[in-house]
C-alpha atoms as a PDB file:
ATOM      1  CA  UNK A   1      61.153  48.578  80.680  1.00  0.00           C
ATOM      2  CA  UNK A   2      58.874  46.226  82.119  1.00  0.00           C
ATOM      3  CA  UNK A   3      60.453  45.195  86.306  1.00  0.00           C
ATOM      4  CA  UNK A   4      62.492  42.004  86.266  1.00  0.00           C
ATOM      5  CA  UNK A   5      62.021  38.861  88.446  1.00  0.00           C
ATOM      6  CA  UNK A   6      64.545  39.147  91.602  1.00  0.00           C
ATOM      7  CA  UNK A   7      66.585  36.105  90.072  1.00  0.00           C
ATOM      8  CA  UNK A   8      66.782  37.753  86.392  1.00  0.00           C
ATOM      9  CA  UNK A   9      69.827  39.045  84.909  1.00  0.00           C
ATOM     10  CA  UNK A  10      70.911  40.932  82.510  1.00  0.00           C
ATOM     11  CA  UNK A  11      74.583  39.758  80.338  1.00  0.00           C
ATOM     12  CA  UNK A  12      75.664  42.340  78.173  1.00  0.00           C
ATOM     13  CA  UNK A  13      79.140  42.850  75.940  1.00  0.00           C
ATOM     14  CA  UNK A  14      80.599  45.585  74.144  1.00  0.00           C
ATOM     15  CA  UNK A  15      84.333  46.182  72.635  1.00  0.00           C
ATOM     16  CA  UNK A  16      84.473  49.791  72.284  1.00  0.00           C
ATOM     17  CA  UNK A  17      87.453  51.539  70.144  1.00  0.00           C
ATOM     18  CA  UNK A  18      91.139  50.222  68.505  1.00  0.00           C
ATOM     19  CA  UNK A  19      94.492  49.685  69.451  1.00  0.00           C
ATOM     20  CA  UNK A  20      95.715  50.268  73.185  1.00  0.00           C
ATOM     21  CA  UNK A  21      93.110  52.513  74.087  1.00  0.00           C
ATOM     22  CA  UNK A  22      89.949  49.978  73.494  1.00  0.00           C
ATOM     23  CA  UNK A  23      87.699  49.507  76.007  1.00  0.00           C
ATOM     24  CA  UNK A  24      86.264  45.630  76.328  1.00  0.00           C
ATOM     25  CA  UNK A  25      83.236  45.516  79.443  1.00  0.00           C
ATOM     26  CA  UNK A  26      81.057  42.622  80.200  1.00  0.00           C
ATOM     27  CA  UNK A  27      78.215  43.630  82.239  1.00  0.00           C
ATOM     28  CA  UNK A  28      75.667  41.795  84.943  1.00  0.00           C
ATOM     29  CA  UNK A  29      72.882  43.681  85.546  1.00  0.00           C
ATOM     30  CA  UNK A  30      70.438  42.566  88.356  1.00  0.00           C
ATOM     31  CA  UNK A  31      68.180  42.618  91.770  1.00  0.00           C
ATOM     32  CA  UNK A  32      69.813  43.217  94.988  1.00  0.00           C
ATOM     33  CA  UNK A  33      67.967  40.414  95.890  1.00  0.00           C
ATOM     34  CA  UNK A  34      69.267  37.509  93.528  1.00  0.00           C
ATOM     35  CA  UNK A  35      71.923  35.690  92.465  1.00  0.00           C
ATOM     36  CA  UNK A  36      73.572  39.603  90.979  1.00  0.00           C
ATOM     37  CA  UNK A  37      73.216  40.532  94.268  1.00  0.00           C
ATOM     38  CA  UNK A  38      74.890  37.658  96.060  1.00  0.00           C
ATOM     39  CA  UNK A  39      77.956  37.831  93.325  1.00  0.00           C
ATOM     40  CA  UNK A  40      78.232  41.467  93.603  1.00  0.00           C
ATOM     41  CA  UNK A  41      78.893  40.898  97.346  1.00  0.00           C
ATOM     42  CA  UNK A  42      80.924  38.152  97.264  1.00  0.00           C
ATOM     43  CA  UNK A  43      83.108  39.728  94.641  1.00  0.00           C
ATOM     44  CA  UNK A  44      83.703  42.879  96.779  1.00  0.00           C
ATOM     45  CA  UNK A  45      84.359  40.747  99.838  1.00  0.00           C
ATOM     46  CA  UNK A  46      87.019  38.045  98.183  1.00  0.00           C
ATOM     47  CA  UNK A  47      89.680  40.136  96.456  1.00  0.00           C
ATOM     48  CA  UNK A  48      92.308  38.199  94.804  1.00  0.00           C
ATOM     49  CA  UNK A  49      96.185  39.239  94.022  1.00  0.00           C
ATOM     50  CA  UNK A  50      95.582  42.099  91.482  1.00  0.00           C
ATOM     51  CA  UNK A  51      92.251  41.879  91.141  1.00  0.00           C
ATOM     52  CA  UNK A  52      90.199  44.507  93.996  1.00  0.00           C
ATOM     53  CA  UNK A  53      87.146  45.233  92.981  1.00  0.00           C
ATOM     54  CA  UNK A  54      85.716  48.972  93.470  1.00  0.00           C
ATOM     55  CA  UNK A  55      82.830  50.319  93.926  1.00  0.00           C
ATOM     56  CA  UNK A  56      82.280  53.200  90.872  1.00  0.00           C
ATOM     57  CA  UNK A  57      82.256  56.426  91.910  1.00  0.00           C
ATOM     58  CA  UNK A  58      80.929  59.382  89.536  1.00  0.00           C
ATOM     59  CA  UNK A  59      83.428  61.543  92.059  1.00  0.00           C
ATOM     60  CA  UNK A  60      84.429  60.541  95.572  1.00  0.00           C
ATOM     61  CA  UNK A  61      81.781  60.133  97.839  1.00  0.00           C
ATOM     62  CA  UNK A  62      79.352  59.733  95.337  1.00  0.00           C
ATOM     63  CA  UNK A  63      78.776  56.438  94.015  1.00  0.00           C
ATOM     64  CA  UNK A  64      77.314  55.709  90.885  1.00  0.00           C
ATOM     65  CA  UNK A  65      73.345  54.125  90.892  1.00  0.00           C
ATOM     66  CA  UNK A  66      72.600  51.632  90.758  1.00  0.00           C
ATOM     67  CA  UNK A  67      75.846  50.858  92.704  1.00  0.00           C
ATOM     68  CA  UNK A  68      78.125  49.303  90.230  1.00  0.00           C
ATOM     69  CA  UNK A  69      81.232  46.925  91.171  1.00  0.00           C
ATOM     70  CA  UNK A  70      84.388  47.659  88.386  1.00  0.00           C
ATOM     71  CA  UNK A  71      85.933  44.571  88.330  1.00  0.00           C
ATOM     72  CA  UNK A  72      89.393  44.498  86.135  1.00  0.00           C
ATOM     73  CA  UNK A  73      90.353  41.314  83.861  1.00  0.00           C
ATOM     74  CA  UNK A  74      93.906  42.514  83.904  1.00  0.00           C
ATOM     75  CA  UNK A  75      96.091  42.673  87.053  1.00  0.00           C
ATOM     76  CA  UNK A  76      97.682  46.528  86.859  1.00  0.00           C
ATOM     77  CA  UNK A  77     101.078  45.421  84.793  1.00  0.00           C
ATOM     78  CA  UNK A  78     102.554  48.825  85.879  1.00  0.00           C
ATOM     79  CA  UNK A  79     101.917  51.804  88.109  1.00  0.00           C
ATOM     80  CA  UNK A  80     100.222  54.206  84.269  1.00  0.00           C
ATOM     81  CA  UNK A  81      98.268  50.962  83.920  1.00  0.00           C
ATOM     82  CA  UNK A  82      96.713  51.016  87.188  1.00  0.00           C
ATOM     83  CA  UNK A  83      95.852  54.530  86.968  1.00  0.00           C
ATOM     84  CA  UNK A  84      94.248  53.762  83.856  1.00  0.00           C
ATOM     85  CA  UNK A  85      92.022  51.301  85.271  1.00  0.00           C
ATOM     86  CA  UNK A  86      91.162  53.541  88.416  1.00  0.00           C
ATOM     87  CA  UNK A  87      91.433  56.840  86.832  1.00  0.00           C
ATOM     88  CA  UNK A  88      89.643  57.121  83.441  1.00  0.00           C
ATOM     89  CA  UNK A  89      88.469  53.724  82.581  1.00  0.00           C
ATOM     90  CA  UNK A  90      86.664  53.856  86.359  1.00  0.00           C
ATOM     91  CA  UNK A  91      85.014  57.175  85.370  1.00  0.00           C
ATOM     92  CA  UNK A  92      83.920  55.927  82.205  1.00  0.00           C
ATOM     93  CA  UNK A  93      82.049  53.121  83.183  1.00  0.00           C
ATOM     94  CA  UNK A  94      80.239  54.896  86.525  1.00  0.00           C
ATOM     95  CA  UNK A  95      79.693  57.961  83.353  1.00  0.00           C
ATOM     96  CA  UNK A  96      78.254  54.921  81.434  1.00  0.00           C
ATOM     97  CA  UNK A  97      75.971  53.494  84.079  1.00  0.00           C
ATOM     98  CA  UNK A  98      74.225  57.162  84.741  1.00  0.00           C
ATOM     99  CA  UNK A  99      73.903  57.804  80.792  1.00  0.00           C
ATOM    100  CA  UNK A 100      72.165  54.204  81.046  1.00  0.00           C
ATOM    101  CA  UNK A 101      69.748  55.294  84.007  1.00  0.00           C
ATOM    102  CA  UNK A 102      69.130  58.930  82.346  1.00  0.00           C
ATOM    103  CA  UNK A 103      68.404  57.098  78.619  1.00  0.00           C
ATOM    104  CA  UNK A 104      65.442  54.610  80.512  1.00  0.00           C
ATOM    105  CA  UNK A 105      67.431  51.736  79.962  1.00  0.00           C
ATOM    106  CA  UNK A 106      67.608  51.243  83.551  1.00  0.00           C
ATOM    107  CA  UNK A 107      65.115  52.663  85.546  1.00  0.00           C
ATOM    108  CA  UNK A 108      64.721  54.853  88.576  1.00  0.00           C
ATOM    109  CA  UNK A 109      63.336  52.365  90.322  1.00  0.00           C
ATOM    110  CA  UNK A 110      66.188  49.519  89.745  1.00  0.00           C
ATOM    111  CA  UNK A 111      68.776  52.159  90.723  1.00  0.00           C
ATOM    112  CA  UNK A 112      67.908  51.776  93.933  1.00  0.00           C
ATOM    113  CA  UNK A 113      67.019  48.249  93.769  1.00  0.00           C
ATOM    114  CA  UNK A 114      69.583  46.551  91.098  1.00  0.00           C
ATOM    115  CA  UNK A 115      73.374  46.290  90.809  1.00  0.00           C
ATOM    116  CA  UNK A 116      75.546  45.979  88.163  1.00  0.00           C
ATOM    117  CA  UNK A 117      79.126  43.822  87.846  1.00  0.00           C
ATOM    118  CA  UNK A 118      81.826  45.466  85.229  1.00  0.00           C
ATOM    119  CA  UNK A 119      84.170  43.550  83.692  1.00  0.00           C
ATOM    120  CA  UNK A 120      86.746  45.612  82.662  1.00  0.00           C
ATOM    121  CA  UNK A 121      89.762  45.413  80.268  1.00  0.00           C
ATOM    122  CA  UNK A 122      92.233  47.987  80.101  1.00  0.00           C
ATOM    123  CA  UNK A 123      95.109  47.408  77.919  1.00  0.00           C
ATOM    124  CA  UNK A 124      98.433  47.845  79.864  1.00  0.00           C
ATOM    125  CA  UNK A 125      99.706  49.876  77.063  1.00  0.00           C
ATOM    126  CA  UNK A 126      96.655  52.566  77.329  1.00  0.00           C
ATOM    127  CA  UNK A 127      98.645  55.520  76.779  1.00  0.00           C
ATOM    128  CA  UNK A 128      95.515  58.413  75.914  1.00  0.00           C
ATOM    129  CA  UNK A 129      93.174  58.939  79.481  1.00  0.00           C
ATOM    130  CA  UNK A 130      91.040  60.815  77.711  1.00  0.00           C
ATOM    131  CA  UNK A 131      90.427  57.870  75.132  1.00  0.00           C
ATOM    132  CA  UNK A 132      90.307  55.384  77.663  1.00  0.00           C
ATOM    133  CA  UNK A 133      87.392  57.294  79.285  1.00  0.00           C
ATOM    134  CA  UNK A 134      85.550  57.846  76.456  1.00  0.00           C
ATOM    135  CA  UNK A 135      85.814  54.214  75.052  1.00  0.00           C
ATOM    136  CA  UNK A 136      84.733  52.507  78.800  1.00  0.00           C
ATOM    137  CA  UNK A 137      81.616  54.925  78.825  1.00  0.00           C
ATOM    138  CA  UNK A 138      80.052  54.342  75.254  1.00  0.00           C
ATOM    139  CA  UNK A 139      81.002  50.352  75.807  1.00  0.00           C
ATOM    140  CA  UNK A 140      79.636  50.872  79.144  1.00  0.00           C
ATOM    141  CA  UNK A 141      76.036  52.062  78.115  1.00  0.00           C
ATOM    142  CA  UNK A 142      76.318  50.181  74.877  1.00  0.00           C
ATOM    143  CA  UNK A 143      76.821  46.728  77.338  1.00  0.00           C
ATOM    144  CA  UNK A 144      73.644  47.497  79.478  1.00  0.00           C
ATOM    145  CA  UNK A 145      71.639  48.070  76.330  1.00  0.00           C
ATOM    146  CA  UNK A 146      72.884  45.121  75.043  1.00  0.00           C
ATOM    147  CA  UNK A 147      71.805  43.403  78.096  1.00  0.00           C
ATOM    148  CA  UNK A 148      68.478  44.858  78.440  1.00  0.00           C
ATOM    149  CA  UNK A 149      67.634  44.241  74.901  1.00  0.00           C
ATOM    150  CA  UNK A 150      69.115  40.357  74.601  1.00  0.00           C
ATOM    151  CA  UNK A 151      71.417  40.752  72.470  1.00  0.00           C
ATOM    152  CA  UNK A 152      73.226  39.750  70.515  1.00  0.00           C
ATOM    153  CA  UNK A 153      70.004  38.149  68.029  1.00  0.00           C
ATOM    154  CA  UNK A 154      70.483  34.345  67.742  1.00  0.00           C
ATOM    155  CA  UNK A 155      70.796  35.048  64.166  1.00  0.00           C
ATOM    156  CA  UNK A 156      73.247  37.136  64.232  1.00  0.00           C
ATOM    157  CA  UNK A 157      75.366  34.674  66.002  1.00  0.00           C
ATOM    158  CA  UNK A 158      74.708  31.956  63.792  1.00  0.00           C
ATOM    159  CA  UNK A 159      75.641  34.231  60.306  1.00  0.00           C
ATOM    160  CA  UNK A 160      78.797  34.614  62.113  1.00  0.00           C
ATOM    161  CA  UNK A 161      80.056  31.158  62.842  1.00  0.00           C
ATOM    162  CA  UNK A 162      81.911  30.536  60.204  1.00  0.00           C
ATOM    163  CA  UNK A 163      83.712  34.196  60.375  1.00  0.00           C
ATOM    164  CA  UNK A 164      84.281  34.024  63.857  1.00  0.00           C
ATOM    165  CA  UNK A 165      87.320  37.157  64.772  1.00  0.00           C
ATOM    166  CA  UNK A 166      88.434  39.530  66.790  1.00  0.00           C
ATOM    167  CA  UNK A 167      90.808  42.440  67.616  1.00  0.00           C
ATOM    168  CA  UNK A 168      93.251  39.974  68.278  1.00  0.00           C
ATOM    169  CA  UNK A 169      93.279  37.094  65.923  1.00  0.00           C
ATOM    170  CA  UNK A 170      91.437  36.344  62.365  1.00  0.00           C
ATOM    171  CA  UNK A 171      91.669  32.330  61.397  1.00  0.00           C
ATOM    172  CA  UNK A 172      93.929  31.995  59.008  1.00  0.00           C
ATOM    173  CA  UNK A 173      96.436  35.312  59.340  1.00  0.00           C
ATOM    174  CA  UNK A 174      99.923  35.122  60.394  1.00  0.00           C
ATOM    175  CA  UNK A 175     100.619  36.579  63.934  1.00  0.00           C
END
């Protein structure tokens, strides 16, 4: 993969799994340097009610590379919930980020010179760790493919306008 401008960055998405134990991750991937840089930083530093940022750790002490900042859309509803988000989900995507650097789709060289942002959701009824984990890695590594590749294709997005759903609503059902 050819070495990105400092200012270039890399948006990916991925839902991963069904029910409670789904794993949802936007990614940022980009230079130290750049604007990823300067958000990654200013994310860590500004902390908001519920929302700390972490830096991903493969174990303690040793932080996944490129250094990646897990960042949860949910506030923890409950003490399980939280652990969910710090236990497995947090392992999953630092597990994800080093499957990315070992596949090539990051390379050696940005792991020392990129970051990447995580957007995480946990459900707060995750009730399987093991699931969890397993979900936030593949939707992990799928994300930063996704990112590195541009996708999704334009035309892809344009065959689905008139389809548009999710996991949690379809046009036209009764909730």
């Amino acid at each position: 993969m050819p070495e990105a401008h400092a200012s270039t960055v890399q948006i990916g998405e991925c839902f991963e799994g069904s029910g409670v134990n789904a794993a949802h991750i936007n990614t940022v991937l980009g230079h130290r340097e750049g604007p990823a840089g300067s958000a990654w930083a200013t994310a860590l530093a500004s902390p908001s009610q519920g929302h700390v940022p972490f830096v991903a750790v493969l174990r303690p002490s040793l932080p996944v590379k490129p250094l990646t900042l897990f960042v949860t859309k949910a506030a923890p509803a409950n003490d399980t919930h939280g652990l969910m988000q710090w236990g497995p989900a947090q392992a999953g995507v630092a597990g994800g980020v080093a499957d990315a650097v070992a596949e090539g789709i990051i390379t050696a060289e940005q792991a020392d010179t990129h970051v990447v942002i995580a957007a995480v959701w946990v459900n707060p009824g995750a009730d399987d760790a093991d699931e969890v984990y397993r979900n936030n890695r593949s939707a992990m590594l799928t994300a930063l493919r996704n990112g590195a590749n541009h996708l999704p294709q334009l035309d892809d997005v344009l065959a689905a306008r008139h389809s548009v759903t999710n996991p949690f609503y379809t046009p036209g059902s009764k909730a």
